[in-house]
C-alpha atoms as a PDB file:
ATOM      1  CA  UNK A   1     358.863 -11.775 124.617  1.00  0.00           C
ATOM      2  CA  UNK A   2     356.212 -10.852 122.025  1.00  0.00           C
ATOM      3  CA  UNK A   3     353.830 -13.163 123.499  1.00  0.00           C
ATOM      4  CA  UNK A   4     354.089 -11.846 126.967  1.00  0.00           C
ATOM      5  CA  UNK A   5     353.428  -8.574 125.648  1.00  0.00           C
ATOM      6  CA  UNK A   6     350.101  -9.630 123.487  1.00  0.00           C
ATOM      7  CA  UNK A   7     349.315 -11.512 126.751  1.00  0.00           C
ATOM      8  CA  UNK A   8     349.706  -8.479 128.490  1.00  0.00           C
ATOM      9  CA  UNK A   9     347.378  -6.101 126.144  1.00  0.00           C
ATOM     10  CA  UNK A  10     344.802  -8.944 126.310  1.00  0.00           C
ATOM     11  CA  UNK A  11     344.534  -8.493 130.159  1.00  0.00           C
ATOM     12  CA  UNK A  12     344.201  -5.196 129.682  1.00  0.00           C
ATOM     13  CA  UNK A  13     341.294  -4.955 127.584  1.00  0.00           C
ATOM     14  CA  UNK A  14     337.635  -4.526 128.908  1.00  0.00           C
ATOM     15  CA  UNK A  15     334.203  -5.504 127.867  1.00  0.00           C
ATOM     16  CA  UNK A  16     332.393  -1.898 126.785  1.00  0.00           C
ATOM     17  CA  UNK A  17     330.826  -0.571 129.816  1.00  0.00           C
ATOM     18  CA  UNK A  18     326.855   0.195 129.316  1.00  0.00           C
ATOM     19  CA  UNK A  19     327.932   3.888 129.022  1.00  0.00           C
ATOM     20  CA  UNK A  20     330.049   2.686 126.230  1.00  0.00           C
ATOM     21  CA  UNK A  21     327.198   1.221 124.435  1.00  0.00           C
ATOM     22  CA  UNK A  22     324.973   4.567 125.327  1.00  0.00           C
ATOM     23  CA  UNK A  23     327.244   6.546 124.193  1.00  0.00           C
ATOM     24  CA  UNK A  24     327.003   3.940 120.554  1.00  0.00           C
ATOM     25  CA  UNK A  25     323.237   4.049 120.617  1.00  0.00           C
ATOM     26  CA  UNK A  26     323.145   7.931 121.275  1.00  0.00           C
ATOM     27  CA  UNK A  27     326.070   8.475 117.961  1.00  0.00           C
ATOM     28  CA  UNK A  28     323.558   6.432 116.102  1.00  0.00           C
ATOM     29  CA  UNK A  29     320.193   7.956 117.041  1.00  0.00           C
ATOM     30  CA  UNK A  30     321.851  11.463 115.980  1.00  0.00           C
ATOM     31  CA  UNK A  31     322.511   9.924 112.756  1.00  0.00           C
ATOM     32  CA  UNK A  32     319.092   9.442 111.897  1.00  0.00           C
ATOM     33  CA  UNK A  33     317.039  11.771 109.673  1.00  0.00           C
ATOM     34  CA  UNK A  34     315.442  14.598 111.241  1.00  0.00           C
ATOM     35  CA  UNK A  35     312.527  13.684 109.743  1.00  0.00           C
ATOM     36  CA  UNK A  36     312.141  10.443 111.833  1.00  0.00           C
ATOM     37  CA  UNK A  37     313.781  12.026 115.089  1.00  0.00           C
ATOM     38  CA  UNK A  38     311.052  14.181 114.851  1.00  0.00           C
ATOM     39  CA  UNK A  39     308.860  11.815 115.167  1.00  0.00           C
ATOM     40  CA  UNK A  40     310.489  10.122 118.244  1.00  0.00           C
ATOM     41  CA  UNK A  41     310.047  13.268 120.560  1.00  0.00           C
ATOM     42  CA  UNK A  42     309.865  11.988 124.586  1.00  0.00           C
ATOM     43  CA  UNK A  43     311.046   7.983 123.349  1.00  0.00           C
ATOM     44  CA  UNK A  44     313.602   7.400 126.216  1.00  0.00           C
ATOM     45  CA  UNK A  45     316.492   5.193 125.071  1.00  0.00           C
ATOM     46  CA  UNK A  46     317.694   2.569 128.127  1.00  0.00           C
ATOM     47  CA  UNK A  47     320.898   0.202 127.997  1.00  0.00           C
ATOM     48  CA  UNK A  48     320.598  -2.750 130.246  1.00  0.00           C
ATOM     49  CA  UNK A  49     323.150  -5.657 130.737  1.00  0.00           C
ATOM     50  CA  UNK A  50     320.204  -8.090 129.960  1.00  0.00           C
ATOM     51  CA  UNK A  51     315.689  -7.972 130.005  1.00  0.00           C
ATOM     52  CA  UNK A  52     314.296  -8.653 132.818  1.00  0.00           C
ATOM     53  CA  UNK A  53     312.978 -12.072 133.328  1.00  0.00           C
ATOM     54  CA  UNK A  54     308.816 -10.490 133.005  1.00  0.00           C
ATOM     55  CA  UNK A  55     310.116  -9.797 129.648  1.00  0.00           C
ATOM     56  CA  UNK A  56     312.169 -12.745 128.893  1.00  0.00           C
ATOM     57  CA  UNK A  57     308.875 -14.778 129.845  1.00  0.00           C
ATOM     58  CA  UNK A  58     306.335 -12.308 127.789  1.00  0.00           C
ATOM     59  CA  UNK A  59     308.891 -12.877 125.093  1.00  0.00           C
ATOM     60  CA  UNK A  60     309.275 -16.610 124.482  1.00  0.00           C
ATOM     61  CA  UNK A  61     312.930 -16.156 125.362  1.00  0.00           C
ATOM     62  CA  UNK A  62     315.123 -19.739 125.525  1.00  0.00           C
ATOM     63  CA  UNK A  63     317.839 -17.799 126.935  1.00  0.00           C
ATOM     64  CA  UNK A  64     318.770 -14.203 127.973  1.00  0.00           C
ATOM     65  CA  UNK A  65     321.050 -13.945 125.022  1.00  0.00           C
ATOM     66  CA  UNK A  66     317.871 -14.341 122.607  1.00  0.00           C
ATOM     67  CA  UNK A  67     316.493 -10.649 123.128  1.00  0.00           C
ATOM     68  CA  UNK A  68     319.005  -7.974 121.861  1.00  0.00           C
ATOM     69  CA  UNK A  69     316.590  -4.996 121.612  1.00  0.00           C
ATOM     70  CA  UNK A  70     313.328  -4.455 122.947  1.00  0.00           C
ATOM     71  CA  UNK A  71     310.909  -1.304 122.353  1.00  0.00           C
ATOM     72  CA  UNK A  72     308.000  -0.945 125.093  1.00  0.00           C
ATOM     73  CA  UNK A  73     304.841   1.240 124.496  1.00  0.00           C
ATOM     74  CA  UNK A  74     302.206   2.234 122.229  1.00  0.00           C
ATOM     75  CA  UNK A  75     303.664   2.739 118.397  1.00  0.00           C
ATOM     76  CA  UNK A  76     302.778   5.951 116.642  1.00  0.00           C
ATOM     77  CA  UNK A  77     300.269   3.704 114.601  1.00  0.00           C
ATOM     78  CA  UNK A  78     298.219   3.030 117.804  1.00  0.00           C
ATOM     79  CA  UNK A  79     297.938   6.464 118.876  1.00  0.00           C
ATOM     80  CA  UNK A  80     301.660   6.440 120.984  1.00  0.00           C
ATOM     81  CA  UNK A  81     301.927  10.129 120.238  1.00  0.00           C
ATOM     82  CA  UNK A  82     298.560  10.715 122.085  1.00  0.00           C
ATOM     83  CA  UNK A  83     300.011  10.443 125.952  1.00  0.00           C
ATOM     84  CA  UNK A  84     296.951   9.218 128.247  1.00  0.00           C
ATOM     85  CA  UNK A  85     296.928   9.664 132.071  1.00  0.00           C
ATOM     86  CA  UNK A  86     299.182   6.795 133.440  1.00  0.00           C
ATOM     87  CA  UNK A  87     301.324   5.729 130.279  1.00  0.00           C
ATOM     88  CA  UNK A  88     304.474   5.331 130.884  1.00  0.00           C
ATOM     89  CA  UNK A  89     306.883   6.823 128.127  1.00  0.00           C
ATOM     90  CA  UNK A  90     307.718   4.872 124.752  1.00  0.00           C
ATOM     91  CA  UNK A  91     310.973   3.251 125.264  1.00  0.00           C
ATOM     92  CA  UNK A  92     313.637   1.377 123.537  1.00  0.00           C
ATOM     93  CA  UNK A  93     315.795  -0.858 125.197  1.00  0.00           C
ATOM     94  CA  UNK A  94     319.251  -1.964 124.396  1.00  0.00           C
ATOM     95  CA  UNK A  95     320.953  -4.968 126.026  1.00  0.00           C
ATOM     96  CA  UNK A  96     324.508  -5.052 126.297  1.00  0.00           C
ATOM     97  CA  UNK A  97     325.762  -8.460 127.011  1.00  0.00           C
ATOM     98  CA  UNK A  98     323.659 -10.232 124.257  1.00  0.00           C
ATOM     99  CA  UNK A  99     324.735  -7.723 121.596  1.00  0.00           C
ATOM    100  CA  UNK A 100     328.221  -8.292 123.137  1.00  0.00           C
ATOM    101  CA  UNK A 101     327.691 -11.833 122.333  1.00  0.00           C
ATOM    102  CA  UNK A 102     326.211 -11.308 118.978  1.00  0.00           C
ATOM    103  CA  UNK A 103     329.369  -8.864 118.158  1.00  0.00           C
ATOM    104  CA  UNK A 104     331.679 -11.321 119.082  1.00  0.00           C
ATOM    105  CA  UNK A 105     330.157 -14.086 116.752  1.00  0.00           C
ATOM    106  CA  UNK A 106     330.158 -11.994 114.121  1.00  0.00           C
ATOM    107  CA  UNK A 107     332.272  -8.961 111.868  1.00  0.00           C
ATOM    108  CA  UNK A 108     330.119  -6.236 112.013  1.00  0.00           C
ATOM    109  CA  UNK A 109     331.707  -3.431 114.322  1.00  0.00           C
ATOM    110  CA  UNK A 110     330.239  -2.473 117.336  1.00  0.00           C
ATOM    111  CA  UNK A 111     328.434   0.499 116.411  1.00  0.00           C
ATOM    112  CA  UNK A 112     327.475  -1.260 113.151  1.00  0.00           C
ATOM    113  CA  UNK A 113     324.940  -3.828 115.384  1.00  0.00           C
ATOM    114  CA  UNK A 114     324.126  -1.041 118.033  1.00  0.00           C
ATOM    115  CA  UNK A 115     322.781   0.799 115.175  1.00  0.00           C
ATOM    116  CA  UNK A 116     320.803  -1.783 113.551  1.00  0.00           C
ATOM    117  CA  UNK A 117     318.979  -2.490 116.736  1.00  0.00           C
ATOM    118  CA  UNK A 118     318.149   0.555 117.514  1.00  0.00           C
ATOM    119  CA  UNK A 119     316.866   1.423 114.293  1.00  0.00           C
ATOM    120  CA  UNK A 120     314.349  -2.160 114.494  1.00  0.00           C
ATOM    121  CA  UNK A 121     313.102  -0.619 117.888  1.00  0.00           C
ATOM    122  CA  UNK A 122     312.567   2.763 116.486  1.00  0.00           C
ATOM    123  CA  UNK A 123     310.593   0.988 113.984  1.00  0.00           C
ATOM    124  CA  UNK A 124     308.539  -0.379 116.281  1.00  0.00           C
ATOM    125  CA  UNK A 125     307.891   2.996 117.416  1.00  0.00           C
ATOM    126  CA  UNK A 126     306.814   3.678 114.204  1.00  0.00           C
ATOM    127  CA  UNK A 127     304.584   0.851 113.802  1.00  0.00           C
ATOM    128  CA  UNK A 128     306.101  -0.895 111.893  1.00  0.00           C
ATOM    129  CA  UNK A 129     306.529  -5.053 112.235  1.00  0.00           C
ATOM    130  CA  UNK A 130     309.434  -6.978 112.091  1.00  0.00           C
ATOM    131  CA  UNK A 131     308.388  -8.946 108.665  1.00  0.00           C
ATOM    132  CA  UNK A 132     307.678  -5.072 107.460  1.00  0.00           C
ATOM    133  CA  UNK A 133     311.363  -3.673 108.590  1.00  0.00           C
ATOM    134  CA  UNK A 134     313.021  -7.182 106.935  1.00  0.00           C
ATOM    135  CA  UNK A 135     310.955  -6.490 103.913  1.00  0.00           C
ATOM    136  CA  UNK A 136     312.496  -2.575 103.482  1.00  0.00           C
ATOM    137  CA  UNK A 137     315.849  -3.698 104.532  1.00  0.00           C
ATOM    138  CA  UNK A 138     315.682  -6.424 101.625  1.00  0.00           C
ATOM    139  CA  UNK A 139     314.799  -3.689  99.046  1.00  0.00           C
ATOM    140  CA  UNK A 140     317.590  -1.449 100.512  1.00  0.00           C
ATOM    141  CA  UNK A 141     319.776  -4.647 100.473  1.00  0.00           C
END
């Protein structure tokens, strides 16, 4: 009988919806320091199920699984807080199904990975480089 039952909870569970993982990436961005939200006035968060395939191809992407976060736009170190005529906002993009994946691989919670990808996109806001963001999260490590 027990088994039916598990079987039956099972069915029942979902996949979290994209607002689910908004709602993740929205907790975690009002965790951040003032001082660095401050500096991320008008940077539009976006949850998609996956990238496009423009930025799957501009990426060097195998698969559409490889990209979990993506930010798009002009960092604060080249000027992003200076809007021009015809820029389109900074943005940071979250996508859902290959953070799903990477959740389910892994024991991090949820909001645990959310979090850490949208803090690596916000640092691209910043200006700061992947090998730059790996080198503070060593020494924080």
């Amino acid at each position: 009988m027990a088994e039916i039952s598990n079987d039956a909870a099972l069915a029942a569970l979902k996949a979290p919806t994209l607002e689910d993982i908004e709602a993740l990436a929205r907790a975690a961005y009002a965790s951040l320091p003032s001082r660095f939200t401050r500096l991320c006035e008008g940077l539009l968060i976006r949850v998609e199920d996956f990238p496009d395939d423009d930025t799957l191809d501009d990426m060097e992407c195998e698969t559409e699984y490889d990209l979990l976060g993506l930010f798009k736009g002009r960092g604060l170190a080249q000027g992003g807080h200076l809007s021009e005529t015809g820029d389109q906002p900074n943005m940071v993009w979250l996508y859902r199904r290959p953070i799903l994946d990477f959740w389910a691989d892994g024991e991090e919670t949820l909001a645990e990975i959310v979090t850490h990808v949208l803090v690596h996109e916000v640092g691209h806001h910043f200006g700061l480089s992947d090998e730059d963001m790996e080198a503070i999260e060593a020494q924080a490590g």
